[in-house]
Protein backbone atom coordinates (compact mmCIF):
# COMPACT_ATOMS: atom_id res chain seq x y z
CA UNK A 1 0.00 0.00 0.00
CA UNK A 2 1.55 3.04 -0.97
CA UNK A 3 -0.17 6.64 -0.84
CA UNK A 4 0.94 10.36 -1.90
CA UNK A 5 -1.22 11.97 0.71
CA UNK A 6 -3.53 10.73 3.92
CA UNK A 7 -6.74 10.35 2.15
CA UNK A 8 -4.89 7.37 0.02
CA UNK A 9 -3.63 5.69 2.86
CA UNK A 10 -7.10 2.95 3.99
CA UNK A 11 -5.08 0.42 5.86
CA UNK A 12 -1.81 -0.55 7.47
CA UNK A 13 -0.63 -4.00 8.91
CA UNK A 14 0.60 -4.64 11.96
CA UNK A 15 3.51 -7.59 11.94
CA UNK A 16 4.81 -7.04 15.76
CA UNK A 17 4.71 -10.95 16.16
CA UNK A 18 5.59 -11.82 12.90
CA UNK A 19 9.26 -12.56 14.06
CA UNK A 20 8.13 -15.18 16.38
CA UNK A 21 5.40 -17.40 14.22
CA UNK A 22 6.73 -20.64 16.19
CA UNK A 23 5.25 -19.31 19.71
CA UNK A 24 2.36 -17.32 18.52
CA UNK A 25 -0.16 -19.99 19.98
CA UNK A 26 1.81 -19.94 22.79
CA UNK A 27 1.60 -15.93 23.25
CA UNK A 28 -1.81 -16.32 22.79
CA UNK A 29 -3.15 -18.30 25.68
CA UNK A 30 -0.48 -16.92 27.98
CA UNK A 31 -2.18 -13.25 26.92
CA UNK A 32 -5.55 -14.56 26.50
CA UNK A 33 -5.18 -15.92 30.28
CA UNK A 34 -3.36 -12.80 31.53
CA UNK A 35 -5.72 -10.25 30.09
CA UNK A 36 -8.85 -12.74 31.51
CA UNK A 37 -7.21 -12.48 35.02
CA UNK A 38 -6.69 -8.54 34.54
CA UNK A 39 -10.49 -8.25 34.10
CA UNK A 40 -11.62 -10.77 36.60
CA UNK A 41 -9.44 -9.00 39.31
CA UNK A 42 -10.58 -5.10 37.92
CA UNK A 43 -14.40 -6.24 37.65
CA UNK A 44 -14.01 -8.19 41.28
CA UNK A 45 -12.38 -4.77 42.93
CA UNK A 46 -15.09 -2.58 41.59
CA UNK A 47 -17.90 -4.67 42.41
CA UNK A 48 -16.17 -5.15 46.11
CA UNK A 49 -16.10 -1.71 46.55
CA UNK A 50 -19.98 -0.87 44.99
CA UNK A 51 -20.99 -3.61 47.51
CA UNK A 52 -18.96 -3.11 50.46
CA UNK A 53 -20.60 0.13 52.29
CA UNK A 54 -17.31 0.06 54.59
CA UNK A 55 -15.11 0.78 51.22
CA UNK A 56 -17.15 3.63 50.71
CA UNK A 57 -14.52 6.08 50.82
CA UNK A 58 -12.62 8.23 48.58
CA UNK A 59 -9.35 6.24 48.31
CA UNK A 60 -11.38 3.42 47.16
CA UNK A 61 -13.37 5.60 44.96
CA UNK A 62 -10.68 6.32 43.22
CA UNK A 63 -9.37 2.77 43.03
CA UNK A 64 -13.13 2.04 41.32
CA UNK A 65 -12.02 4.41 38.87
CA UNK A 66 -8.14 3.26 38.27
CA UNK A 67 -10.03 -0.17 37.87
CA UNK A 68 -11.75 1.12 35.41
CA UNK A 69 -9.99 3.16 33.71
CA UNK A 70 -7.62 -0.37 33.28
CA UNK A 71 -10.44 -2.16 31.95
CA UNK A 72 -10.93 -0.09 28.98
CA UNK A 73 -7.13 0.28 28.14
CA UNK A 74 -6.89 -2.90 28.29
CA UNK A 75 -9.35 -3.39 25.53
CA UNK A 76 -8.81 -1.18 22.97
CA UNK A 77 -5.83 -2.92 22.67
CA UNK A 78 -5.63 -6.77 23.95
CA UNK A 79 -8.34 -8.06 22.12
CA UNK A 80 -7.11 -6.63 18.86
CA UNK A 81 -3.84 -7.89 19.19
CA UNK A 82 -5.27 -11.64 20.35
CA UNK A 83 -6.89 -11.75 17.33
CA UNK A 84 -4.29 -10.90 15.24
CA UNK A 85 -1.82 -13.94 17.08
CA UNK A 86 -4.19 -16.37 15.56
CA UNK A 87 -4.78 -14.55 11.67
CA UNK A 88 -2.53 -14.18 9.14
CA UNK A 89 -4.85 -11.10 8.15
CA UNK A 90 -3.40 -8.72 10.19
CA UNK A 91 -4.55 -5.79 8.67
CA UNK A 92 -5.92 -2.18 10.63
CA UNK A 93 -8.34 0.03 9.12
CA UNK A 94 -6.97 3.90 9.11
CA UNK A 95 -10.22 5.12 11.04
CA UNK A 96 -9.63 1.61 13.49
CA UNK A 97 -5.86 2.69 13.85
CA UNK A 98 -6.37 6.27 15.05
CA UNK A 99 -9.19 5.35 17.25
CA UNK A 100 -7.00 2.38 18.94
CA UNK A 101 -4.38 5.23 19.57
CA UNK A 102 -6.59 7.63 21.14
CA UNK A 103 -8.16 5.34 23.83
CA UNK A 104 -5.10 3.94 24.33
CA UNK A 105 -3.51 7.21 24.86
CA UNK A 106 -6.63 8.60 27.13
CA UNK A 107 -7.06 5.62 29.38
CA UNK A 108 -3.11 5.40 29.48
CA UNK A 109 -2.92 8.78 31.24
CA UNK A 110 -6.28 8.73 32.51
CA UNK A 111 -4.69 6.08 34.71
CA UNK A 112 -1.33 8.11 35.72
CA UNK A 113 -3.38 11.29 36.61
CA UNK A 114 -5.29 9.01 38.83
CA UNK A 115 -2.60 7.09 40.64
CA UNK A 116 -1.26 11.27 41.01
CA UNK A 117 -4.97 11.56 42.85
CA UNK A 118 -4.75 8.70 44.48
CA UNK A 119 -1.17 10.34 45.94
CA UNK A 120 -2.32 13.64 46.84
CA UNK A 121 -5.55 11.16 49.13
CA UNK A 122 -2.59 9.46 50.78
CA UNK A 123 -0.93 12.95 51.63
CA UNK A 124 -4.01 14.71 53.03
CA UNK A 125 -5.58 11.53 54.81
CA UNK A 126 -1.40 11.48 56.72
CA UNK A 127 -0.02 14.81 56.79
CA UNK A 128 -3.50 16.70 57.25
CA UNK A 129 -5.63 13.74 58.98
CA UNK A 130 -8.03 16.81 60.87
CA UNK A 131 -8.69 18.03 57.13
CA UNK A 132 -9.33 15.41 55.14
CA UNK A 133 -13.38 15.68 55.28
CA UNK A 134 -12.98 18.62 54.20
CA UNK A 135 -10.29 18.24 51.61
CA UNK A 136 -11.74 15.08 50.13
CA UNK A 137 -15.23 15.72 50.39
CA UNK A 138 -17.56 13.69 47.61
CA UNK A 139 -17.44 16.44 45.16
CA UNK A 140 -13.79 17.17 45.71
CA UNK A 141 -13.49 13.84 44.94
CA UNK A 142 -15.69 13.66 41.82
CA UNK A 143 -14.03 16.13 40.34
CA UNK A 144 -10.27 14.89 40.60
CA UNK A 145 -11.52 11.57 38.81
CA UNK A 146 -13.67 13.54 36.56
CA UNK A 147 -10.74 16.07 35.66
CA UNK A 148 -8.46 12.89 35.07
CA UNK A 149 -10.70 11.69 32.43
CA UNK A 150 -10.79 14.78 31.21
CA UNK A 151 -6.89 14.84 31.15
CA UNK A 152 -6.78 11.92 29.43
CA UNK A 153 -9.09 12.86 26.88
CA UNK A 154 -6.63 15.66 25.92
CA UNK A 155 -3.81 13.90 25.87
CA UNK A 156 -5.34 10.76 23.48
CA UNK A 157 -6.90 13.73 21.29
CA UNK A 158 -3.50 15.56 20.65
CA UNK A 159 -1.37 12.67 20.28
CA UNK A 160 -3.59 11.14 17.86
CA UNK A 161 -4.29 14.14 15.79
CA UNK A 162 -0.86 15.32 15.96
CA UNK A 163 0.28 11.87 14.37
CA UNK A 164 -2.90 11.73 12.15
CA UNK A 165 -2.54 14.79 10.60
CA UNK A 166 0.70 13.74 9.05
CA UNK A 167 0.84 12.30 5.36
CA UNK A 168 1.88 8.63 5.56
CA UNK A 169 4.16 7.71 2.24
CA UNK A 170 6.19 4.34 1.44
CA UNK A 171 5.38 1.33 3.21
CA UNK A 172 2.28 0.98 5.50
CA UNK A 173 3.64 -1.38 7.24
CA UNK A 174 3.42 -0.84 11.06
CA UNK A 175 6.37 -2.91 13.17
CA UNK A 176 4.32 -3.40 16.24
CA UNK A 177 1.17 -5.13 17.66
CA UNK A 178 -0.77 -1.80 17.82
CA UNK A 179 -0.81 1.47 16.31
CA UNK A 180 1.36 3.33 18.24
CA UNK A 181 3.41 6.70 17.99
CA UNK A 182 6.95 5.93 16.79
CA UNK A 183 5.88 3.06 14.21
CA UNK A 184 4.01 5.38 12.79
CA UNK A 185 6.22 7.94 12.84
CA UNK A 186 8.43 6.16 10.77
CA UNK A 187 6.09 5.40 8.06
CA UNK A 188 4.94 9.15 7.58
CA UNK A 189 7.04 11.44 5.49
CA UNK A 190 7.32 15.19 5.03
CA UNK A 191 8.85 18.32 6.69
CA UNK A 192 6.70 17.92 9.57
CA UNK A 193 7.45 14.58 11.01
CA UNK A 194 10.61 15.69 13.25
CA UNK A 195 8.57 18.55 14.69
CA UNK A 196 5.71 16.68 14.73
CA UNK A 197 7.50 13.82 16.60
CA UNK A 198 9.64 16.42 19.13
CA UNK A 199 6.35 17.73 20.46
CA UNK A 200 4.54 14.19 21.36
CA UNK A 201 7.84 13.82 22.84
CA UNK A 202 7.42 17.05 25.04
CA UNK A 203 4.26 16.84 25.83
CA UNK A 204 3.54 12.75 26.85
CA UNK A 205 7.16 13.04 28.93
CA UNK A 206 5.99 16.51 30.25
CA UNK A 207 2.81 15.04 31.68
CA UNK A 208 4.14 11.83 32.65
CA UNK A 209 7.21 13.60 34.45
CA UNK A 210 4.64 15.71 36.11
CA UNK A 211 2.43 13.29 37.78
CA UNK A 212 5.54 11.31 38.49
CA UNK A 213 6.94 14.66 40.36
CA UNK A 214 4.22 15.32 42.17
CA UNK A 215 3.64 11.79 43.40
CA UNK A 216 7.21 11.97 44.63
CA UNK A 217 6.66 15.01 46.07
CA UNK A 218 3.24 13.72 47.82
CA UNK A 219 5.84 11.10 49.32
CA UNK A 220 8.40 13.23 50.55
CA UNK A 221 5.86 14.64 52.87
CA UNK A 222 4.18 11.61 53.99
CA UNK A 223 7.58 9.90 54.73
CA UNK A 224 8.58 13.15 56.66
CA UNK A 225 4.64 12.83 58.51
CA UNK A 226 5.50 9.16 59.14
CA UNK A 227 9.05 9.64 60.70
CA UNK A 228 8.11 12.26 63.53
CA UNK A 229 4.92 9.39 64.81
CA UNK A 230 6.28 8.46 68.38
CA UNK A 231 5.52 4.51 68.14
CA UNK A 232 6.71 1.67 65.53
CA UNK A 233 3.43 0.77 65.41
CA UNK A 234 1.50 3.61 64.35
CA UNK A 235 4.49 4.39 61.43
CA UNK A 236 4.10 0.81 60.59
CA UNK A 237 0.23 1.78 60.37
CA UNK A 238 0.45 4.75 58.52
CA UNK A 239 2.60 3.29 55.74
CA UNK A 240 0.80 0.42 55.10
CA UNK A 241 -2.00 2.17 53.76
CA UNK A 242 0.33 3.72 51.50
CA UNK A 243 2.10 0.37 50.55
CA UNK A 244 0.22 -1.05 47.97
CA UNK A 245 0.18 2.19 45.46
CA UNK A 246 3.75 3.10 45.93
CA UNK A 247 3.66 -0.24 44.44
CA UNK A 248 1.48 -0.29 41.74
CA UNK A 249 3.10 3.23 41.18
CA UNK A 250 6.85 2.16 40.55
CA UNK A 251 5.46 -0.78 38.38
CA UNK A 252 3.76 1.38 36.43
CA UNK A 253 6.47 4.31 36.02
CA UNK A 254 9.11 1.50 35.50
CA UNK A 255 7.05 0.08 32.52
CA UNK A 256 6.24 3.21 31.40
CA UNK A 257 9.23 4.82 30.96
CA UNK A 258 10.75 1.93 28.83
CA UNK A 259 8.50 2.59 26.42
CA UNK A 260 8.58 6.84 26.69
CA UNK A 261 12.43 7.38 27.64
CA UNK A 262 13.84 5.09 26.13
CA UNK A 263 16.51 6.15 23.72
CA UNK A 264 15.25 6.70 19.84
CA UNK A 265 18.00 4.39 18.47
CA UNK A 266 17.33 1.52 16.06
CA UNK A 267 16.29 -1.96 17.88
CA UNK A 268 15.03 -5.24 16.76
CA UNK A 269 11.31 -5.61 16.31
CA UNK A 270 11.42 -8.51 18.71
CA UNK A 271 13.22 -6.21 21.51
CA UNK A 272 10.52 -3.43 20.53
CA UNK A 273 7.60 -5.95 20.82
CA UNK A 274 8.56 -7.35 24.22
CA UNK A 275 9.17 -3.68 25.79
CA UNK A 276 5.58 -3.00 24.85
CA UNK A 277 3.70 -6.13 26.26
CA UNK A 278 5.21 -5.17 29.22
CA UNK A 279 3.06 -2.06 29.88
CA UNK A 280 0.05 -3.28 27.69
CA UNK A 281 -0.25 -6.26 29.27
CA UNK A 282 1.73 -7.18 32.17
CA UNK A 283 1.51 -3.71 34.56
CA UNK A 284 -2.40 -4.28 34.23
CA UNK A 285 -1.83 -7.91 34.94
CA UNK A 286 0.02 -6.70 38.43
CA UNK A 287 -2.12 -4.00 39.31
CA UNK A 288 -4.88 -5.82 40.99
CA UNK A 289 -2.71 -8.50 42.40
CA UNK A 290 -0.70 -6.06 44.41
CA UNK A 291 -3.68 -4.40 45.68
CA UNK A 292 -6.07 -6.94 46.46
CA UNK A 293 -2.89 -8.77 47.84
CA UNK A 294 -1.28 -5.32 50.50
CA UNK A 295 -4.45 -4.05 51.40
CA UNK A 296 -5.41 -6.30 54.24
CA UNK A 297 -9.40 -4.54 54.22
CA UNK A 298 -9.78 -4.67 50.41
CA UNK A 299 -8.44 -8.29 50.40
CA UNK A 300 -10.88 -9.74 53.33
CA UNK A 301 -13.82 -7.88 51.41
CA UNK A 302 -12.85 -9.24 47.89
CA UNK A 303 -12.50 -12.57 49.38
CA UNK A 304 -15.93 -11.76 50.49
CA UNK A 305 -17.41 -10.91 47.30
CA UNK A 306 -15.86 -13.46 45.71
CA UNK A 307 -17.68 -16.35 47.81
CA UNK A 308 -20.63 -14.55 47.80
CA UNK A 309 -20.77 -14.55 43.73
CA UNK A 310 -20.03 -18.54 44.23
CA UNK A 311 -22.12 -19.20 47.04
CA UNK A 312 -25.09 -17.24 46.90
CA UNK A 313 -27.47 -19.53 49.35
CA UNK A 314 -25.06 -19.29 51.83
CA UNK A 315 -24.32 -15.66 51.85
């Protein structure tokens, strides 16, 4: 497929597994399985929490949301890419390709501005525990999800009409398993594409950087709260609500910045294709583990829901 402007350009294919055509079965049920567990444990947390009056509070409102924010990211890209594993027709409509990048891009960030909310709850609930009613009241609440969405709404629409706008020449062959920025940066041609490709740059490492900072600086504080409590146990108390998304936070920034900051020099597909399953599908694969598994309250009332959705009688 070859086009002298956007309009000519209908399709593109996406060969990121076409290097390894001996474990592509393989890939398949191990994703298949992992993206089946991500939902199970996302769908299981947000039905805890809608069912568990106790969990009725804003850090677990805004786990609701991370959960669901995960869900969708999760599938406007897994399924796509499961499908492909098992065709040999591997080909992505031009409207289906931009419209995989935005909701990637807007429930990507959607879900970094949120773990950056779900910061700022641990810092008020430690270092200003007489405040936080006030601080985190319902509305204050629904409006720090609803302005993450929002966030993330911008960020999918620029990226994707930034890249969109460009005029794709040559090959349209993408080398990758989605439709992501720097594949498709190398397939589009024109004076535009370095400037084009410097300011996605700036702006997705600006706002991840950001929310990154100001989680870090959330931290500082609450460490420096935690270190002047009198008794081991009430420092050991304090952290430990903090423990499982400083977690879920340097899994995700880890992942995430192997696929943003990593240098822009030439790599195998198969090195490019393994860096990205790592934050498409492994960091949501983690994410509910490590919460359901260090939050001792959301863990007994999972466990809860859980035998209550297999054992209904006896509930």
């Amino acid at each position: 497929m070859q086009g002298a402007n956007l309009s000519a350009v209908t399709e593109f294919i996406l060969i990121g597994f076409s290097t390894f055509p001996h474990l592509q079965l393989m890939f398949f049920l191990l994703f298949l399985l992992m993206y089946l567990f991500t939902l199970l444990g996302n769908v299981l947390i947000m039905a805890t929490i809608w069912s568990e009056r106790s969990l009725h509070t804003p850090m677990y409102l805004f786990l609701c949301a991370l959960s669901i924010s995960e869900v969708f990211y999760t599938f406007a890209v897994i399924p796509r890419m499961l499908a492909d594993l098992l065709s040999t027709d591997r080909y992505i409509s031009f409207t289906a390709c931009a419209s995989q990048m935005f909701f990637s891009f807007m429930f990507g960030f959607t879900h970094s501005f949120l773990l950056t909310v779900m910061g700022y709850d641990r810092y008020v609930a430690i270092c200003h525990p007489l405040r936080y009613n006030v601080l985190m009241s319902p509305r204050g609440c629904a409006c720090l999800v609803a302005w993450s969405w929002v966030g993330g709404s911008v960020m999918g629409l620029v990226v994707t009409s930034a890249i969109f706008q460009l005029t794709f020449c040559g090959s349209n062959v993408i080398h990758y398993f989605g439709c992501h920025v720097l594949p498709l940066l190398k397939l589009a041609c024109g004076d535009n594409v370095s400037t084009v490709a410097m300011g996605v740059d700036l702006v997705c490492i600006t706002a991840m950087l950001g929310c990154c900072l100001l989680i870090l600086l959330s931290y500082a504080f609450i460490v420096a709260t935690i270190l002047r409590i009198p008794s081991a146990e009430g420092r050991h108390k304090a952290f430990s609500t903090c423990a499982s998304h400083l977690t879920v936070v340097v899994v995700h920034y880890s992942f995430a910045s192997i696929i943003y900051l990593k240098p822009k020099i030439p790599q195998s597909l198969e090195g490019d294709t393994l860096m990205g399953i790592t934050y498409t599908v492994l960091t949501p694969f983690l994410s509910p583990i490590i919460f359901s598994l260090r939050n001792k309250e959301l863990k007994n009332a999972m466990k809860k829901t859980f035998l209550s959705m297999l054992y209904p009688e006896k509930m």
